[in-house]
Protein backbone atom coordinates (compact mmCIF):
# COMPACT_ATOMS: atom_id res chain seq x y z
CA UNK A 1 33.81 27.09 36.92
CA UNK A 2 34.10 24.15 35.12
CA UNK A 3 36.10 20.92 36.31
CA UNK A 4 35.10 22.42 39.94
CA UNK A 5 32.84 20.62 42.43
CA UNK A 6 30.65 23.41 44.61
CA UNK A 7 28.34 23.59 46.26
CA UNK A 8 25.79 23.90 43.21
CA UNK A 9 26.89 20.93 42.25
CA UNK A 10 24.80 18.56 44.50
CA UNK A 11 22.74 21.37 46.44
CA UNK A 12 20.67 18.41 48.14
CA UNK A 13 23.73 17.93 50.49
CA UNK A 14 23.68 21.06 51.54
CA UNK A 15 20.64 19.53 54.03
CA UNK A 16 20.04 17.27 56.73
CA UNK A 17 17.37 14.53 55.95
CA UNK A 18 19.06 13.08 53.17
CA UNK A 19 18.22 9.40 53.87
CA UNK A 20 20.98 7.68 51.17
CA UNK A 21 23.22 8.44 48.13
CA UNK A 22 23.94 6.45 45.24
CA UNK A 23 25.41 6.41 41.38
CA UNK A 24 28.66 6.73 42.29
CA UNK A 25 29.91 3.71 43.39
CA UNK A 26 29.47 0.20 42.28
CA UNK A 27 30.79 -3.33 42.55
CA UNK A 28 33.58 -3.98 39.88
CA UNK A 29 34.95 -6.74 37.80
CA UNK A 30 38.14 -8.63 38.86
CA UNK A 31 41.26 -7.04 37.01
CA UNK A 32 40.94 -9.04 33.40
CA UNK A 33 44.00 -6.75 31.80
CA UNK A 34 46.57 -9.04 33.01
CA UNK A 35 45.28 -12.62 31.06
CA UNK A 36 45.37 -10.94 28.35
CA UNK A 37 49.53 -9.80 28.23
CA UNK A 38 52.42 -10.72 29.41
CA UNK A 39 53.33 -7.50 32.20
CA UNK A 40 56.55 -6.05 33.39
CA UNK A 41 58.09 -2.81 33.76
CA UNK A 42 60.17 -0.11 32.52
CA UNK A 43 62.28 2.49 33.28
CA UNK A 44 62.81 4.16 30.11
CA UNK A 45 60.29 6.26 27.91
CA UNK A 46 59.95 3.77 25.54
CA UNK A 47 61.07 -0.28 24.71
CA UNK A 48 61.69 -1.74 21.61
CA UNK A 49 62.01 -5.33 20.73
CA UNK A 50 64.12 -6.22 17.37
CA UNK A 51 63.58 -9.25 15.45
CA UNK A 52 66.27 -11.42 14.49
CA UNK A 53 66.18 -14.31 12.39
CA UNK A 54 67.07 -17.96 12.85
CA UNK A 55 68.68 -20.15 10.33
CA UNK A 56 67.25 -22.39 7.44
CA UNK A 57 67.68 -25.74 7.25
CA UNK A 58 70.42 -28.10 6.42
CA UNK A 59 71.25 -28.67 2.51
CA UNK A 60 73.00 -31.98 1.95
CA UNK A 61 76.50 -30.92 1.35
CA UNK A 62 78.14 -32.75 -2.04
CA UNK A 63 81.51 -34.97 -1.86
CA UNK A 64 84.34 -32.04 -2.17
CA UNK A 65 82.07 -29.21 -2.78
CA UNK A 66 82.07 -26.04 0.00
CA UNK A 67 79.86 -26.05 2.83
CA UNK A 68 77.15 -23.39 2.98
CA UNK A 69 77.05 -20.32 5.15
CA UNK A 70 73.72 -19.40 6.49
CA UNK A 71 73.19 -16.02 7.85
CA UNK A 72 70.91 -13.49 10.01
CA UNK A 73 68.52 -10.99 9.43
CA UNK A 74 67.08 -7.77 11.61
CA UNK A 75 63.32 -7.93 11.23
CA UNK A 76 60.55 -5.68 12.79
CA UNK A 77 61.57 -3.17 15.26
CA UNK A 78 58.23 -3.11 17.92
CA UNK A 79 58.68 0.03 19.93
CA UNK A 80 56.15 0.32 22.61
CA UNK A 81 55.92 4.25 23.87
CA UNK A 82 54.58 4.74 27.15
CA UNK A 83 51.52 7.31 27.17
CA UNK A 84 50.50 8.83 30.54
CA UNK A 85 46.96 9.43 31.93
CA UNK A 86 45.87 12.09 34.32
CA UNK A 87 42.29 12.24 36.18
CA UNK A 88 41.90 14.83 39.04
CA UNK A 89 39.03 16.92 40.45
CA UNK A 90 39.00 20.21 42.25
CA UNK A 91 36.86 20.95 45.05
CA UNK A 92 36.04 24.44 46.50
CA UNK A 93 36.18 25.00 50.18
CA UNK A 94 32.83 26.05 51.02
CA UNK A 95 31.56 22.74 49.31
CA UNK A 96 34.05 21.41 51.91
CA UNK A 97 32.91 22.92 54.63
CA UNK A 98 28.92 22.77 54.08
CA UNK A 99 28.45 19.34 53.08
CA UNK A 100 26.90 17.42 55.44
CA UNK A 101 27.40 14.47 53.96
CA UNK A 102 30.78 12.67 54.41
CA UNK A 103 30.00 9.90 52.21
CA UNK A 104 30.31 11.73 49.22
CA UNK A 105 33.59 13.55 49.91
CA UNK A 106 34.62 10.18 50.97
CA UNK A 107 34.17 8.41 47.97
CA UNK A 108 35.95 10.94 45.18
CA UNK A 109 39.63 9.27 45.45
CA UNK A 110 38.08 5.89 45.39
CA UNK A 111 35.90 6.75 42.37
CA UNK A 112 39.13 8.63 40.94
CA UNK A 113 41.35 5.28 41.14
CA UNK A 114 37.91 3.33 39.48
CA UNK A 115 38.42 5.70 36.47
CA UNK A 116 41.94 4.84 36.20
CA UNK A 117 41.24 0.68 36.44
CA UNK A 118 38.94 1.27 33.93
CA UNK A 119 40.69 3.28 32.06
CA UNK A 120 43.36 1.03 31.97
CA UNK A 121 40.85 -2.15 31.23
CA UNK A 122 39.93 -0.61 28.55
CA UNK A 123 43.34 0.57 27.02
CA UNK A 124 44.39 -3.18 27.09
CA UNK A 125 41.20 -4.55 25.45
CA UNK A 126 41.66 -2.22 22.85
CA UNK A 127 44.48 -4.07 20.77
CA UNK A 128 41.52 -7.08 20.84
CA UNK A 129 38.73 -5.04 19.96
CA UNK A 130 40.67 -3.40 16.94
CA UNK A 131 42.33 -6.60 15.89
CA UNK A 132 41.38 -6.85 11.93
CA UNK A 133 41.05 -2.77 11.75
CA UNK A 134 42.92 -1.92 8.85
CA UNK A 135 43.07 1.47 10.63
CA UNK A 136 45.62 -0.10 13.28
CA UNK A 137 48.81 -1.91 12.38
CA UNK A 138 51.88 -2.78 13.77
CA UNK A 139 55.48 -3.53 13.05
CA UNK A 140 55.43 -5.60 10.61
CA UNK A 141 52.40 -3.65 8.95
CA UNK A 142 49.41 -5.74 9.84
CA UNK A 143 46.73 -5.86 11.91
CA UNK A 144 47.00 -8.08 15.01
CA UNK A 145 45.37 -10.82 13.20
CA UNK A 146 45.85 -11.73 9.51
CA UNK A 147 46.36 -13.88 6.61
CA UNK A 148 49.53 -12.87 5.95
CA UNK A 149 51.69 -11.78 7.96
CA UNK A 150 54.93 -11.26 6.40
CA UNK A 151 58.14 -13.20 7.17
CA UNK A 152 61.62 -11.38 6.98
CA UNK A 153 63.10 -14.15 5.44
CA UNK A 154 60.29 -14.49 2.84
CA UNK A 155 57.06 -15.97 2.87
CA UNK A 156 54.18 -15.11 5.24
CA UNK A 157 52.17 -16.62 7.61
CA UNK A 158 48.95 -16.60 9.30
CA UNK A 159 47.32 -15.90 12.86
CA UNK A 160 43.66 -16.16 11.47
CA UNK A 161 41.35 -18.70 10.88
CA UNK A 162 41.08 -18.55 6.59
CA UNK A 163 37.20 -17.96 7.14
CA UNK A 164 35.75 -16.24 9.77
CA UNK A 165 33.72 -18.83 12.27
CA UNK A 166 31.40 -18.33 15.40
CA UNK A 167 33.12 -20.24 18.53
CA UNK A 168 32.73 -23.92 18.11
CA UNK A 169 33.72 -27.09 18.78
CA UNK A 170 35.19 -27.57 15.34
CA UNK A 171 35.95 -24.22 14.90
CA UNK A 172 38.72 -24.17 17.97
CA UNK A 173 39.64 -27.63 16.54
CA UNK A 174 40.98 -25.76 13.27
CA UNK A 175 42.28 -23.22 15.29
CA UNK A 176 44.54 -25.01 17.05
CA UNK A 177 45.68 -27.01 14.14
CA UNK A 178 47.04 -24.00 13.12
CA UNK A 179 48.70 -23.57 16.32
CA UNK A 180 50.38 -26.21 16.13
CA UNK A 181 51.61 -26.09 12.37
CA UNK A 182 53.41 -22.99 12.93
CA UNK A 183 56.80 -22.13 12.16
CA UNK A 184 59.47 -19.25 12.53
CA UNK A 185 60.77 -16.43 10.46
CA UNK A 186 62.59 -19.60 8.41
CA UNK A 187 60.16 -21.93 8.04
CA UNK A 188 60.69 -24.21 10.80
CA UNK A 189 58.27 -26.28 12.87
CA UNK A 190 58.08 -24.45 16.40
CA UNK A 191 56.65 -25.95 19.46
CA UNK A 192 53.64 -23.51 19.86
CA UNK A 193 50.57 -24.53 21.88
CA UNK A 194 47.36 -23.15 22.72
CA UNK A 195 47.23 -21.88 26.37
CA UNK A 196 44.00 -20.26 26.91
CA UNK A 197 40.79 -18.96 25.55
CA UNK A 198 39.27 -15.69 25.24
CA UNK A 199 36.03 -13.96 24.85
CA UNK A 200 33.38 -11.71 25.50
CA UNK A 201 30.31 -12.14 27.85
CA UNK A 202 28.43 -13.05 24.51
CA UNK A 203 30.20 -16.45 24.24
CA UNK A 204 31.38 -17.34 27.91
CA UNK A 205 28.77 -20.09 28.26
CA UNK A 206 29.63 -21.52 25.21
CA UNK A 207 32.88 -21.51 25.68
CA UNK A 208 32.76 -22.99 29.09
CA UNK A 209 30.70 -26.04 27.95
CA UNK A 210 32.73 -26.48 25.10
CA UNK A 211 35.91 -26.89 27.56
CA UNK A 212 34.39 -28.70 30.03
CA UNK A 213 32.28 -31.32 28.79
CA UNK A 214 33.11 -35.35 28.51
CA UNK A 215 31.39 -35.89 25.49
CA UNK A 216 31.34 -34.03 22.31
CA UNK A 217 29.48 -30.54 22.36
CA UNK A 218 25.74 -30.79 20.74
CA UNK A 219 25.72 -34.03 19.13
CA UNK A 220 24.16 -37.65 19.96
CA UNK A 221 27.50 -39.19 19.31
CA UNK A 222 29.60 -40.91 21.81
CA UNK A 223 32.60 -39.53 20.63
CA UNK A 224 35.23 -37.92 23.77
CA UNK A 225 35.76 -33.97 24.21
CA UNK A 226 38.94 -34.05 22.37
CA UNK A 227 39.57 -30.54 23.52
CA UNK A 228 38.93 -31.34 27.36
CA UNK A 229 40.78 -34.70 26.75
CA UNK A 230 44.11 -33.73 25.62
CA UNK A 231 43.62 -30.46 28.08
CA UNK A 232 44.26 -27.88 24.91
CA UNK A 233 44.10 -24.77 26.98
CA UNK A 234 46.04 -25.50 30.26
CA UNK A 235 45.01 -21.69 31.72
CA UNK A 236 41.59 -22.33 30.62
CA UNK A 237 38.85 -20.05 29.50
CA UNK A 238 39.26 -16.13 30.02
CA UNK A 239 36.35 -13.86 30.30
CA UNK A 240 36.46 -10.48 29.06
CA UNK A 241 33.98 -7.72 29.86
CA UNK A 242 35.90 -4.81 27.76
CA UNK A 243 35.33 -7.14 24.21
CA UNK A 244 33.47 -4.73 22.38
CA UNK A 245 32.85 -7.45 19.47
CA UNK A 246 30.36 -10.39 20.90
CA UNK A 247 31.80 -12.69 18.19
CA UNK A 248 35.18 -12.47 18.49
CA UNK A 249 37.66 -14.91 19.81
CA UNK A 250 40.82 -15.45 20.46
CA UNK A 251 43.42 -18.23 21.47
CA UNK A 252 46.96 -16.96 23.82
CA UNK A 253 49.65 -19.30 22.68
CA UNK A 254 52.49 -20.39 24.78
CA UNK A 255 55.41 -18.38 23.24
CA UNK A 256 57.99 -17.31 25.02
CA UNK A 257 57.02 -14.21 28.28
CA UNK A 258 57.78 -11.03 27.02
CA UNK A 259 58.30 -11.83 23.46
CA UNK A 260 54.34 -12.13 22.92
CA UNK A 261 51.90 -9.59 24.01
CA UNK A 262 53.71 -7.03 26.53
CA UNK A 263 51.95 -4.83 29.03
CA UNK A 264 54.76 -2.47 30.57
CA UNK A 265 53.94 -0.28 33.30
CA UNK A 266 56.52 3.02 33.68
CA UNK A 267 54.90 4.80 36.58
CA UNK A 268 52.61 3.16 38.69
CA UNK A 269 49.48 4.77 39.71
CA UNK A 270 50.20 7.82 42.04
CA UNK A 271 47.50 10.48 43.75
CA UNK A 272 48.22 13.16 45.41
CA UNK A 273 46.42 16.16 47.26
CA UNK A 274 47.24 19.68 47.36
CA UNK A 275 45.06 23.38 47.86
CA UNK A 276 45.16 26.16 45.95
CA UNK A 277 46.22 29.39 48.14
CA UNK A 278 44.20 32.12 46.26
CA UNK A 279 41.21 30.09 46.18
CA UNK A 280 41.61 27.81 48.93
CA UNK A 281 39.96 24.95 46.65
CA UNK A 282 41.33 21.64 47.35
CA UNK A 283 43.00 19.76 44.80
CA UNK A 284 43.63 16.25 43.82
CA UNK A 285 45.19 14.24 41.04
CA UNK A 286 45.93 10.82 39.90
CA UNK A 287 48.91 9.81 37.66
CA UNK A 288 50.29 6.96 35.75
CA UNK A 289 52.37 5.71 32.90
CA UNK A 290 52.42 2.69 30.91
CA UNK A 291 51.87 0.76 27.19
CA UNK A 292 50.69 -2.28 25.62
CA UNK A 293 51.71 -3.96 22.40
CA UNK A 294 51.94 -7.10 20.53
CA UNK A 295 56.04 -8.12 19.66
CA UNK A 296 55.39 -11.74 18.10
CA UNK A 297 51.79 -12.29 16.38
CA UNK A 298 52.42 -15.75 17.15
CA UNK A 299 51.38 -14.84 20.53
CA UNK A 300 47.72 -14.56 19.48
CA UNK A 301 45.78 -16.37 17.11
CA UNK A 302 42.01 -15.35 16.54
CA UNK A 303 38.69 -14.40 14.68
CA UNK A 304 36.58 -11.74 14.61
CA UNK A 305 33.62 -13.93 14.03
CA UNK A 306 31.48 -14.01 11.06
C-alpha cells in the first residue's frame, strides 16, 4: 500500500546482525528563517496590512491668501493567507512488532519534525530566491525587488541596485547610498539604515572579509574599511543555506518590526499519534499553519547578481 511502512519496506531489519543504520538522520543547520523576517503570530485566517499615506511638504503660504489642506490616501492592501502543511506516515503492526531494530522506529517523529523545519526553511527563502521573478508579485504589483516600485501618491521608487553587481566593496557602498536616500509614499527623506547582510554559501567569505577588515578590501591602498568603520550593518552578516541563486544579495533595512518583512505563525507545529482499528496500523501526523510576506519593500533592498 502506498504511504505505508511494512515490513517489505526495510526487510534487512527483520534480522539480527545488523551492525548500524544510516541515511536518515543528519546534523542540521541552525534555524536561518527568522533573520530573514520580522515573526509574530496570528489568530485569524489571514492579516492584512493597509497603506496609508503621509503628507507632502509645506508650501509657503502668501500674505492673505488660504492655507492649504493636505490629505490621505489608502495604498496597497498586503494580505498574508496562512497555508497549512501536513507530513505523516503510517506504519503497519507487524512492521511494529518484527523489527528488531529500535533505532529506526525511533527516529520517524524526529525525521517527521526535520521535514517540517525544512519545509518551513525553505518556504521563507522562497520570497528571496524568487525576488526579480516576474512570475511573483505583490501588492503593489512588483516583484520584491525593482526599479520602480510605484508610489500611491505618484512617483516610484527603487529597492534595486540600477545594474546588477556581484557583492563588493563598492557595490554595498552604492547600495547603501540608496538606503539612505530613501523616502516615503510623499517624497520625504526617511531615516532608513542598513541593518544586516545576506547571502548564500557562494559569497559568505566574501562577505565576511568585506565586513570585517581594517583596511580596504583587495587593494594596496591605505584607505579605512568605511563599511566596518561607520559599523553599516549593526546585525552583521547573515548566512543562508536555502539561497538558491549564488549571486544574489540582499541588505535588511531598519524599518519599522512588522511593517517590513512578516513571518506569522497561526498554528504552531503539532504531532499526534493514533491506530487504525481495522488494520491496527499505527498512525502519525504532523501539523502546522503559518505565512510569509513582504508589507513595505523598503524593508529589503537587493540584487540578483549579474
Amino acid at each position: 500500500m502506498a504511504g505505508v511502512i511494512s515490513t517489505s519496506n526495510h526487510p534487512k531489519l527483520l534480522w539480527p546482525g545488523v551492525k548500524g543504520i544510516w541515511g536518515s538522520a543528519y546534523n542540521e543547520h541552525s534555524t536561518e528563517y527568522t533573520d530573514l523576517y520580522d515573526t509574530d503570530t496570528s489568530d485569524k485566517a489571514y492579516e492584512e496590512f493597509v497603506q496609508v499615506t503621509g503628507f507632502g511638504l509645506a508650501p509657503v503660504k502668501a500674505q492673505g491668501a488660504a492655507a492649504v489642506y493636505d490629505t490621505e490616501t489608502q495604498g496597497p492592501i498586503s494580505r498574508f493567507v496562512h497555508a497549512a502543511y501536513a507530513l505523516g506516515y503510517i506504519v503497519t503492526h507487524e512492521e511494529l512488532m518484527d523489527n528488531l531494530y529500535m533505532e529506526v522506529s525511533g527516529s520517524r517523529a524526529p525525521n517527521n519534525a526535520r521535514a517540517f523545519r525544512q519545509t518551513k526553511e525553505r518556504v521563507a527563502a522562497a520570497l528571496y530566491n524568487r525576488a526579480t521573478n516576474a512570475s511573483y508579485t505583490y501588492a503593489d504589483g512588483k516583484t520584491l525587488l525593482a526599479t520602480d516600485h510605484p508610489n500611491t501618491s505618484g512617483g516610484t521608487f527603487s529597492n534595486k541596485l540600477a545594474v546588477a553587481a556581484d557583492l563588493s566593496e563598492a557595490s554595498i557602498e552604492d547600495l547603501c547610498i540608496q538606503i539612505m536616500q530613501a523616502t516615503d509614499d510623499r517624497g520625504n527623506l526617511i531615516n532608513l539604515m542598513p541593518k544586516s547582510l545576506h547571502v548564500a554559501p557562494a559569497n559568505w567569505f566574501e562577505a565576511t572579509r568585506i565586513l570585517n577588515t581594517t583596511l580596504q578590501v583587495g587593494t594596496a591602498n591605505n584607505d579605512i574599511s568605511a563599511i566596518r568603520h561607520l559599523g553599516i550593518f549593526p546585525d552583521g552578516v547573515k548566512l543562508n543555506h536555502y539561497f538558491t541563486s549564488p549571486k544574489a544579495w540582499f541588505v535588511r533595512t531598519n524599518i519599522s518590526k512588522g511593517k517590513g518583512l512578516i513571518f506569522l505563525q497561526r498554528e504552531a507545529m503539532s504531532f499526534e499519534r493514533d491506530n487504525d482499528f481495522n488494520t491496527k496500523n499505527a498512525l502519525a501526523l504532523g501539523y502546522e499553519r503559518y505565512s510569509c510576506g513582504i508589507v513595505d519593500p523598503r524593508a529589503i533592498y537587493g540584487t540578483e547578481g549579474p
